[in-house]
Protein backbone atom coordinates (compact mmCIF):
# COMPACT_ATOMS: atom_id res chain seq x y z
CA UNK A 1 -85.07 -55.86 -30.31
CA UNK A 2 -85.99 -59.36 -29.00
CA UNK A 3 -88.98 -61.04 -30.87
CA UNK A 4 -91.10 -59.66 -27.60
CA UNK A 5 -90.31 -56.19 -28.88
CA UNK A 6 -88.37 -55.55 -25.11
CA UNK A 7 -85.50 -53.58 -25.20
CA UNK A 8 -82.13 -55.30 -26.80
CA UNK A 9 -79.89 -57.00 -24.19
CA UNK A 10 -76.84 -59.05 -25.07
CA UNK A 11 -78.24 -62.94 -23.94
CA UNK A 12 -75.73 -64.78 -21.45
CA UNK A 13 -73.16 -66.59 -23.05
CA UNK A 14 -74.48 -70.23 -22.38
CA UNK A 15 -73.22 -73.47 -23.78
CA UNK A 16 -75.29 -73.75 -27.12
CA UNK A 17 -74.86 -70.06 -27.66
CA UNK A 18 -71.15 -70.56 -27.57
CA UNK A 19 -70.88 -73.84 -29.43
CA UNK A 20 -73.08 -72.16 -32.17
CA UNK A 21 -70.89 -69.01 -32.30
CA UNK A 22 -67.68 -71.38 -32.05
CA UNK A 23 -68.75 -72.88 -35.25
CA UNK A 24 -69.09 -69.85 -37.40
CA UNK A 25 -66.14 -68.22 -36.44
CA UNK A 26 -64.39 -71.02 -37.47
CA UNK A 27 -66.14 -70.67 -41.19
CA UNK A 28 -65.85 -66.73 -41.24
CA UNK A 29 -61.61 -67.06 -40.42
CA UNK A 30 -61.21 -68.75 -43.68
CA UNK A 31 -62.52 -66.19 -45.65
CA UNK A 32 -60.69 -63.70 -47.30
CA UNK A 33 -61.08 -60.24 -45.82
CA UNK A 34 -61.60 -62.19 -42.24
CA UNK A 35 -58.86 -61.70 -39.09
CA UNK A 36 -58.64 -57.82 -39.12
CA UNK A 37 -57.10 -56.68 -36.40
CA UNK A 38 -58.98 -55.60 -33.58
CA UNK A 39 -61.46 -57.47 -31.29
CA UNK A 40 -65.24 -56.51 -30.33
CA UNK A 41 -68.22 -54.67 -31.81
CA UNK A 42 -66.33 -51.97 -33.03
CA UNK A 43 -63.62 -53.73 -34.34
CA UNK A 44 -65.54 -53.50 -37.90
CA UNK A 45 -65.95 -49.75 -37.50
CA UNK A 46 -61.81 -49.58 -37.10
CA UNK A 47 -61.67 -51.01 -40.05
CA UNK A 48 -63.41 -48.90 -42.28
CA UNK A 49 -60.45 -47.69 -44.27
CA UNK A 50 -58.83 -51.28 -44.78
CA UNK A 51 -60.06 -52.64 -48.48
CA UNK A 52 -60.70 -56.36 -47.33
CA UNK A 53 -63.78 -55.07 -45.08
CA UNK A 54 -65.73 -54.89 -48.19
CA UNK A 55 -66.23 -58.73 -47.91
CA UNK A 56 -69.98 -59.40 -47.37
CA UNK A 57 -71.80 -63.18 -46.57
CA UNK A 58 -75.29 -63.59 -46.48
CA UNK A 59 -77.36 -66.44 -44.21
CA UNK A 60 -79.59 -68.79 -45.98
CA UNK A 61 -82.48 -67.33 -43.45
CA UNK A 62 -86.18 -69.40 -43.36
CA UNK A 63 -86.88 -68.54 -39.97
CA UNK A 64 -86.31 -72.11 -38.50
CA UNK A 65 -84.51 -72.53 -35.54
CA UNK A 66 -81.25 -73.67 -37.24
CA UNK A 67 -81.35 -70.61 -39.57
CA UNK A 68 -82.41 -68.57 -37.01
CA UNK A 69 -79.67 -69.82 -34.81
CA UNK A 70 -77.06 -69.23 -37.57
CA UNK A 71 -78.12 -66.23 -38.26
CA UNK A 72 -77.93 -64.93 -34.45
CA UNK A 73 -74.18 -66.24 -35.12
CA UNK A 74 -72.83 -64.73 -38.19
CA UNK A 75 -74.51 -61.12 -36.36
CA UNK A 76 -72.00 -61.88 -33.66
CA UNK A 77 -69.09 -62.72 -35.46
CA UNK A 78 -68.80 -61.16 -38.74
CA UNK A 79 -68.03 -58.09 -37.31
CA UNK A 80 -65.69 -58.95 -35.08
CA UNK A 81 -63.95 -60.89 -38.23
CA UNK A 82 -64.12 -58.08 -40.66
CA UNK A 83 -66.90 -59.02 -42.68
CA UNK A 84 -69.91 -57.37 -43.05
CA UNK A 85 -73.19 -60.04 -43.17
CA UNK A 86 -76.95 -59.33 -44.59
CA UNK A 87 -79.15 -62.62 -44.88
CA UNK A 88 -81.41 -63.74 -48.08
CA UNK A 89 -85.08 -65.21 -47.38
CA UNK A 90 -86.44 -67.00 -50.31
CA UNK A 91 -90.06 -67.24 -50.56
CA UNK A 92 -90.77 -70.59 -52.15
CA UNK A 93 -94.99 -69.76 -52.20
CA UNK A 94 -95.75 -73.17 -51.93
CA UNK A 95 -97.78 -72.58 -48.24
CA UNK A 96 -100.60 -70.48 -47.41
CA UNK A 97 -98.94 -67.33 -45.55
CA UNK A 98 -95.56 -67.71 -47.20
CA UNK A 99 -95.30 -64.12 -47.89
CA UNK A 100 -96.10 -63.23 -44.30
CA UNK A 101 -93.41 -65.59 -43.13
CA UNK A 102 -90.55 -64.52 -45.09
CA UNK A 103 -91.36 -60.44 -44.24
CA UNK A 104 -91.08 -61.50 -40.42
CA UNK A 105 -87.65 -64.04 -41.30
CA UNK A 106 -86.52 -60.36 -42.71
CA UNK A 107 -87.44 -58.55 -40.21
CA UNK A 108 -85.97 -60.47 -37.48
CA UNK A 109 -82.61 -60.26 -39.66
CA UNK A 110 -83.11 -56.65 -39.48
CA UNK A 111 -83.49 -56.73 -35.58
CA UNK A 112 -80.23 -58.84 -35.18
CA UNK A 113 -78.51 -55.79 -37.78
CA UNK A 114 -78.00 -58.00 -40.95
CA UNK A 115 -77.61 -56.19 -43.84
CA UNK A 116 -78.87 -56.02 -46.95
CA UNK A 117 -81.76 -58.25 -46.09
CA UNK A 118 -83.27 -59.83 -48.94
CA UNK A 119 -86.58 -61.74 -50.23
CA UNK A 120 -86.38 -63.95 -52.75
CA UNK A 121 -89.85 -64.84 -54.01
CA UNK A 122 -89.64 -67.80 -56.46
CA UNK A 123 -92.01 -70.27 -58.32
CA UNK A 124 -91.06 -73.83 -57.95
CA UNK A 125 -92.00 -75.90 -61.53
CA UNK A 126 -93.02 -79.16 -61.33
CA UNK A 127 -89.57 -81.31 -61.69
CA UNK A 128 -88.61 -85.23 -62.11
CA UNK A 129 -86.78 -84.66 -58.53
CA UNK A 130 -89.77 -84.10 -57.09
CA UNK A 131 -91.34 -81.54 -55.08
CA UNK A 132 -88.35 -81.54 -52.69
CA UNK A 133 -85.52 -81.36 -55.44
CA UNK A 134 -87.56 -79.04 -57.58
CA UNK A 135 -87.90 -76.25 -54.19
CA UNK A 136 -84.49 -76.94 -53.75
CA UNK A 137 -83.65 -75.79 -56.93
CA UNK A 138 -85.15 -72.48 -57.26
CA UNK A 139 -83.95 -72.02 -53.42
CA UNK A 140 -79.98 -72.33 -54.73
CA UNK A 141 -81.27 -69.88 -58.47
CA UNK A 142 -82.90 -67.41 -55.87
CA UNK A 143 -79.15 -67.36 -53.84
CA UNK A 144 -77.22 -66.82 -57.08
CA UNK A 145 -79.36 -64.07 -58.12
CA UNK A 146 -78.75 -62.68 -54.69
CA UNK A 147 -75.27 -63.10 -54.67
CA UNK A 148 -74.94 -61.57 -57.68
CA UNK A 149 -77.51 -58.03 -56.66
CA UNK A 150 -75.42 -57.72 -53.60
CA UNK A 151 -71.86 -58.53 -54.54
CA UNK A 152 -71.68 -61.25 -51.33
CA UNK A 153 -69.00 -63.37 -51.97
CA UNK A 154 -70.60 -66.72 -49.74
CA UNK A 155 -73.82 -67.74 -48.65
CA UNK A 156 -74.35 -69.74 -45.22
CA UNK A 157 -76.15 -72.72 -44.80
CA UNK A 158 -78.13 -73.98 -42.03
CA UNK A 159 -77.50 -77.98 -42.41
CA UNK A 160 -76.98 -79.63 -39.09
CA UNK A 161 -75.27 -83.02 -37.75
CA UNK A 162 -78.86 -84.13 -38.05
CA UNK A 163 -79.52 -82.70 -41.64
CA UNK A 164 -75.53 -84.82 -42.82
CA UNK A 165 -77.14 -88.20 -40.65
CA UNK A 166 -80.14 -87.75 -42.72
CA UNK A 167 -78.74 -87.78 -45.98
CA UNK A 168 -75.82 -90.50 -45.38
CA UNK A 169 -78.94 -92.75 -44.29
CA UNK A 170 -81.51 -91.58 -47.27
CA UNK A 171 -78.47 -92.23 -49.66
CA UNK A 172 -77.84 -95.48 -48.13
CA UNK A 173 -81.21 -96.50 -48.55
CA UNK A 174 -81.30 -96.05 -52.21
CA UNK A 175 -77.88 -97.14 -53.06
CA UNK A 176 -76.77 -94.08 -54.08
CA UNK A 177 -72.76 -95.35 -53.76
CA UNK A 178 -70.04 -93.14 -52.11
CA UNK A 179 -70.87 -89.83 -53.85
CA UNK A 180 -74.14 -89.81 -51.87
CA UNK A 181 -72.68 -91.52 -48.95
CA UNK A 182 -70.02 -88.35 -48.22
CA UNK A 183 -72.95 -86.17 -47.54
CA UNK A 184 -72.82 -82.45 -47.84
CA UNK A 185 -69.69 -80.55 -47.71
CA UNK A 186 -68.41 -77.75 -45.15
CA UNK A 187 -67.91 -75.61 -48.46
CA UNK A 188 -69.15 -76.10 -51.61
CA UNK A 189 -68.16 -73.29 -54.09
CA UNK A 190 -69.69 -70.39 -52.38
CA UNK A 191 -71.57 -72.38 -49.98
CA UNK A 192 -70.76 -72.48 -46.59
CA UNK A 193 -72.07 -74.84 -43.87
CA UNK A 194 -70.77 -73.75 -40.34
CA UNK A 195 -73.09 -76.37 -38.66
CA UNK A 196 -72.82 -79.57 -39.79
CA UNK A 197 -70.91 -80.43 -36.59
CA UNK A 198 -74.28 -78.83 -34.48
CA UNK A 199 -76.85 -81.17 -33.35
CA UNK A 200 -80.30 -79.55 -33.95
CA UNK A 201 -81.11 -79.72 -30.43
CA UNK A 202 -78.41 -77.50 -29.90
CA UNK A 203 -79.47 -74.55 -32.35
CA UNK A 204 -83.30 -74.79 -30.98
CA UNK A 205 -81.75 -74.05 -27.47
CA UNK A 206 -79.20 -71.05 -29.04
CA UNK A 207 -82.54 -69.34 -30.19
CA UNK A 208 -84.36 -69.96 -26.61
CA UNK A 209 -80.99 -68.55 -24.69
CA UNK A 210 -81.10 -65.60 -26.87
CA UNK A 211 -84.90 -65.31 -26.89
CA UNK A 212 -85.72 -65.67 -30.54
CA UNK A 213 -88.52 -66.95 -31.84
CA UNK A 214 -88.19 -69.23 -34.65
CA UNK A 215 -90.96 -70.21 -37.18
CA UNK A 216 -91.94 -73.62 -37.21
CA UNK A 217 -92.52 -74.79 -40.80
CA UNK A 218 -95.37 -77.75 -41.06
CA UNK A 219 -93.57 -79.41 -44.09
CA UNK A 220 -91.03 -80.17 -40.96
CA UNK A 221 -93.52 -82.84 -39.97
CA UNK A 222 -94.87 -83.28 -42.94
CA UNK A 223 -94.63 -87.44 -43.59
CA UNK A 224 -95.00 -87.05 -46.68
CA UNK A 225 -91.96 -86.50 -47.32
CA UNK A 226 -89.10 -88.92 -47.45
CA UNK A 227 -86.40 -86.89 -45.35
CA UNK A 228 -89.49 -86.32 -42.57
CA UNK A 229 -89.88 -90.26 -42.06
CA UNK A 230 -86.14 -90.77 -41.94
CA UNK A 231 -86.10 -87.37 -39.52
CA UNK A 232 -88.91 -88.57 -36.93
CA UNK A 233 -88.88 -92.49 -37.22
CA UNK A 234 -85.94 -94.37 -38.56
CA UNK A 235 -83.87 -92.40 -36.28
CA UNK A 236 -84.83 -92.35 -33.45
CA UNK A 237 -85.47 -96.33 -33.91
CA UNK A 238 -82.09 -96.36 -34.52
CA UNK A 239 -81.10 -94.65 -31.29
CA UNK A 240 -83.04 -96.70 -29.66
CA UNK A 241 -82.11 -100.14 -30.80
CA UNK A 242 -78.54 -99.25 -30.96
CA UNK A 243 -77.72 -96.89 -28.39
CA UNK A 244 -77.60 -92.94 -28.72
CA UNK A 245 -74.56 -91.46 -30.68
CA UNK A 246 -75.98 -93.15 -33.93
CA UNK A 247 -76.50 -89.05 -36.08
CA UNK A 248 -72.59 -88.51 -35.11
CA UNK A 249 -71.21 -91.80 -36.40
CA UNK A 250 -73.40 -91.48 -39.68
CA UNK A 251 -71.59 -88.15 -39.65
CA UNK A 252 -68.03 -89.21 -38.82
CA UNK A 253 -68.58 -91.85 -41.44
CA UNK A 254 -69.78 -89.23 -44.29
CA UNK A 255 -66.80 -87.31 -43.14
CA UNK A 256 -64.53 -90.08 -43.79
CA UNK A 257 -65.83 -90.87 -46.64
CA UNK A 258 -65.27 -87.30 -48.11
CA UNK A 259 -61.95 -87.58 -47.78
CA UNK A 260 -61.38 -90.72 -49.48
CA UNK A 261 -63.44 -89.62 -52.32
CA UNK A 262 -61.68 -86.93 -52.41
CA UNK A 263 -58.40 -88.50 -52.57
CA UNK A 264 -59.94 -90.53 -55.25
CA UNK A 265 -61.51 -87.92 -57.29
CA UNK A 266 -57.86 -86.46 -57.25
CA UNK A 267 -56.41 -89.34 -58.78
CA UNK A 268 -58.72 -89.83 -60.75
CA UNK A 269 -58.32 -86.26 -62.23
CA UNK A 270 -54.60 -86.82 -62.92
CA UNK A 271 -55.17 -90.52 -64.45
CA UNK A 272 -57.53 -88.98 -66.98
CA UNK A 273 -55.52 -86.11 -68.32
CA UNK A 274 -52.82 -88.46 -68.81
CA UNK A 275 -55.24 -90.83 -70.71
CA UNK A 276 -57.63 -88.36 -72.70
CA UNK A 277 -57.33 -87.11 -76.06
CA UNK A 278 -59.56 -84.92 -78.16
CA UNK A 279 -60.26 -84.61 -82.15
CA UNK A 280 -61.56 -81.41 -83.99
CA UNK A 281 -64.99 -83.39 -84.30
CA UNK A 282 -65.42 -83.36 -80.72
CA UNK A 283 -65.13 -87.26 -79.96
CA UNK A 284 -63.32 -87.91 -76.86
CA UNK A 285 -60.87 -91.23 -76.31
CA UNK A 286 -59.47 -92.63 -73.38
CA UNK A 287 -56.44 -95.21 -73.57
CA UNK A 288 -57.59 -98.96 -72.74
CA UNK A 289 -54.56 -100.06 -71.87
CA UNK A 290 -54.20 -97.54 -69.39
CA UNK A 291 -57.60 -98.03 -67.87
CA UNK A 292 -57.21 -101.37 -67.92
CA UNK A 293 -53.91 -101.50 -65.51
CA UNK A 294 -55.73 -98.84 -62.86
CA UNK A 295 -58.27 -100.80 -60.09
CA UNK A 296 -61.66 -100.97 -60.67
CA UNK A 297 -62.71 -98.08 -58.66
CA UNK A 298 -60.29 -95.46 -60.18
CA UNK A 299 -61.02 -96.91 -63.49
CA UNK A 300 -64.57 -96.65 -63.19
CA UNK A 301 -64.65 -92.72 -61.75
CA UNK A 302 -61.97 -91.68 -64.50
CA UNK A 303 -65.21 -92.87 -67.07
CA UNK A 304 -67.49 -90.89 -64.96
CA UNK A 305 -65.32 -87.73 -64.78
CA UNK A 306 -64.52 -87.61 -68.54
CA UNK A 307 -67.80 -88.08 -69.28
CA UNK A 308 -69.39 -85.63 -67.20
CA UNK A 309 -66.75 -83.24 -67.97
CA UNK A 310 -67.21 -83.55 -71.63
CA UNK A 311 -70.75 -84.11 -71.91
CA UNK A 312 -72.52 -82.81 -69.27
CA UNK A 313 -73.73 -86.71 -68.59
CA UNK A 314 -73.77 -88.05 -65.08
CA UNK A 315 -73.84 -91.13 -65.91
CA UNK A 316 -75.36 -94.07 -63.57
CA UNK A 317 -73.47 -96.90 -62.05
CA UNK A 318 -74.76 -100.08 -64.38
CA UNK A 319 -73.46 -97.53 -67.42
CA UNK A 320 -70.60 -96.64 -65.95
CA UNK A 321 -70.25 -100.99 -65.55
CA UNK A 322 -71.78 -101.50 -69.14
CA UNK A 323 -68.55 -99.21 -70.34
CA UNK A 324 -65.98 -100.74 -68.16
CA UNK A 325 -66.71 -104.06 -69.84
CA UNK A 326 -65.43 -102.79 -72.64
CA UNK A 327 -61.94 -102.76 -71.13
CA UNK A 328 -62.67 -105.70 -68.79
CA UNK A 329 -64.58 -108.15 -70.86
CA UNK A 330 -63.60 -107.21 -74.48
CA UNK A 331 -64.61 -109.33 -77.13
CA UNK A 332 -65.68 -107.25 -80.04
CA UNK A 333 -68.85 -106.05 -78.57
CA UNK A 334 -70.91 -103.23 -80.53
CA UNK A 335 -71.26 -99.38 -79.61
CA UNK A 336 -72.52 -98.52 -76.62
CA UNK A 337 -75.59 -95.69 -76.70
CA UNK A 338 -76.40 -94.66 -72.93
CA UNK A 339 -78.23 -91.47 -72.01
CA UNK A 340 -76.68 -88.36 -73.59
CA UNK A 341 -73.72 -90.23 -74.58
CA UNK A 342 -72.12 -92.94 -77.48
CA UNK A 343 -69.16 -95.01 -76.79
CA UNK A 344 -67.23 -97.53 -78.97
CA UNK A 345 -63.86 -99.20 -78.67
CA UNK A 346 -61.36 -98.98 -81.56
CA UNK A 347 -57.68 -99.14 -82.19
CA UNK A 348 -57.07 -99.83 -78.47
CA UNK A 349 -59.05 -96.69 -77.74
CA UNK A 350 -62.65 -95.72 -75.85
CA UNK A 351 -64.25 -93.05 -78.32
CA UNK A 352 -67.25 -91.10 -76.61
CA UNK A 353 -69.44 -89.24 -79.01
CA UNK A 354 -72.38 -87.06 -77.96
CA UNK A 355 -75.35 -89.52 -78.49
């Protein structure tokens, strides 16, 4: 049924629709249990005897248009992948009528035959993030625990071109380096985002062609928050001082910048098991010579890695600095203490020790 309540028709195949759709089919193929044979609506019912259609996503569902949009999407193409698709609406209760809006986010998952459908009602504790990082984290506790009730293997994401723009430009603006700068990923352990190539215009027009009504949340406009400003101000300044096309080269760049971090991070992986040793007490050491002979930026995330691997530190960029001089600018300095961790050079060797 249509959000009207008129009787189900199939909407006409326009261009958002089809660029929506496009995007995650593309997702869905790389899943295992995806490319049965067989095309169309029943192609999933064919398959009821072959073991991989046991494979189950759920959407990320708020309501919004891009959710809502996705959502429409995966109901069109899971089945004709060979996966089976329910949806997960997490009730953050921090507006008046929450409740209310995540039954009718369920219910219009029911109408486009998602299922299991589930809500997710969480409380969101006050956090140094924020109000922003702290929803976000019981949003991605509340998908776990879903993940886990219903045996899905992924969950989809809404995030748009606009959403990836957003965050290459917030992390520019506080310096964040290149691990903000690479935005969000297309996949991110079970975490699938089909749309980051999908302008947000496009998604609010896939849920008018198909004549869904999405919910319009108010912390959307909101200025308050810091994403909102950057969302209804310094872009569209942007567009208009420099010409349109600026969300898809902050995109392309994030993209870009992915895969040279990547590349790095790769290196940087090797480099430190070759470097890294271990005692029974826990200290870790990495080799100074060896550090010293790699360039600045590999040296510099093979610190961060070891440390965050080891310690569970992430550390920040003037400590990652602070340790480097200890390679770079040695002359018999003391121990380092930074947040979580210890770190003192002896015998040619960095030795971190839980602070």
């Amino acid at each position: 049924m249509h959000a009207s309540g008129s009787p189900e028709r199939r909407p006409r195949l326009t261009p958002p629709i089809a660029d929506v759709r496009r995007a995650v089919r593309d997702a869905l193929s790389g899943l295992d249990g995806a490319g049965l044979d067989g095309e169309g609506p029943d192609a999933a019912a064919e398959a009821d005897d072959d073991p991989r259609f046991g494979v189950l996503v759920l959407v990320g569902l708020s309501g919004g248009a891009d959710s809502l949009a996705l959502a429409g999407a995966t109901a069109f193409e899971a089945p004709r992948a060979g996966i089976r698709a329910g949806a997960v609406i997490v009730d953050h209760g921090l507006q008046a009528g929450s409740a209310e809006v995540a039954e009718a986010a369920a219910a219009q998952a029911k109408a486009l035959d998602l299922d299991p459908v589930v809500v997710v009602r969480v409380e969101v504790a006050a956090s140094a993030d924020g109000p922003e990082g702290a929803a976000r984290a019981a949003r991605y506790a509340a998908f776990e625990r879903a993940m886990d009730d219903t045996g899905a293997s992924h969950v989809l994401l809404a995030h748009t071109l606009d959403d990836q723009a957003e965050t290459v430009l917030l992390g520019l603006a506080r310096g964040s380096g290149p691990t903000s700068l690479r935005g969000m990923a297309r996949e991110t352990g079970p975490y699938l985002r089909p749309l980051l190539g999908i302008r947000r215009l496009t998604t609010r027009q896939f849920c008018a062609d198909s004549g869904l009504v999405a919910w319009e949340d108010p912390h959307n406009t909101d200025p308050s928050f810091t994403r909102v400003r950057v969302r209804s101000t310094v872009l569209p300044v942007l567009e208009a001082e420099l010409g349109p096309g600026v969300a898809e080269a902050l995109a392309r760049t994030a993209e870009q910048l992915r895969e040279d971090s990547d590349a790095l991070d790769g290196l940087a992986l090797e480099w430190a098991l070759e470097l890294t040793s271990q005692d029974a007490e826990g200290a870790v050491a990495l080799d100074v010579r060896g550090l010293a002979a790699d360039p600045p930026a590999l040296r510099q995330r093979i610190i961060r890695l070891v440390v965050q691997n080891e310690f569970g530190v992430s550390l920040e960029r003037v400590h990652t600095l602070a340790v480097a001089e200890l390679i770079t600018d040695w002359h018999g300095q003391k121990a380092l203490t930074l947040p979580g961790v210890r770190v003192v050079r002896q015998n040619g060797l960095l030795v971190f020790t839980p602070a």
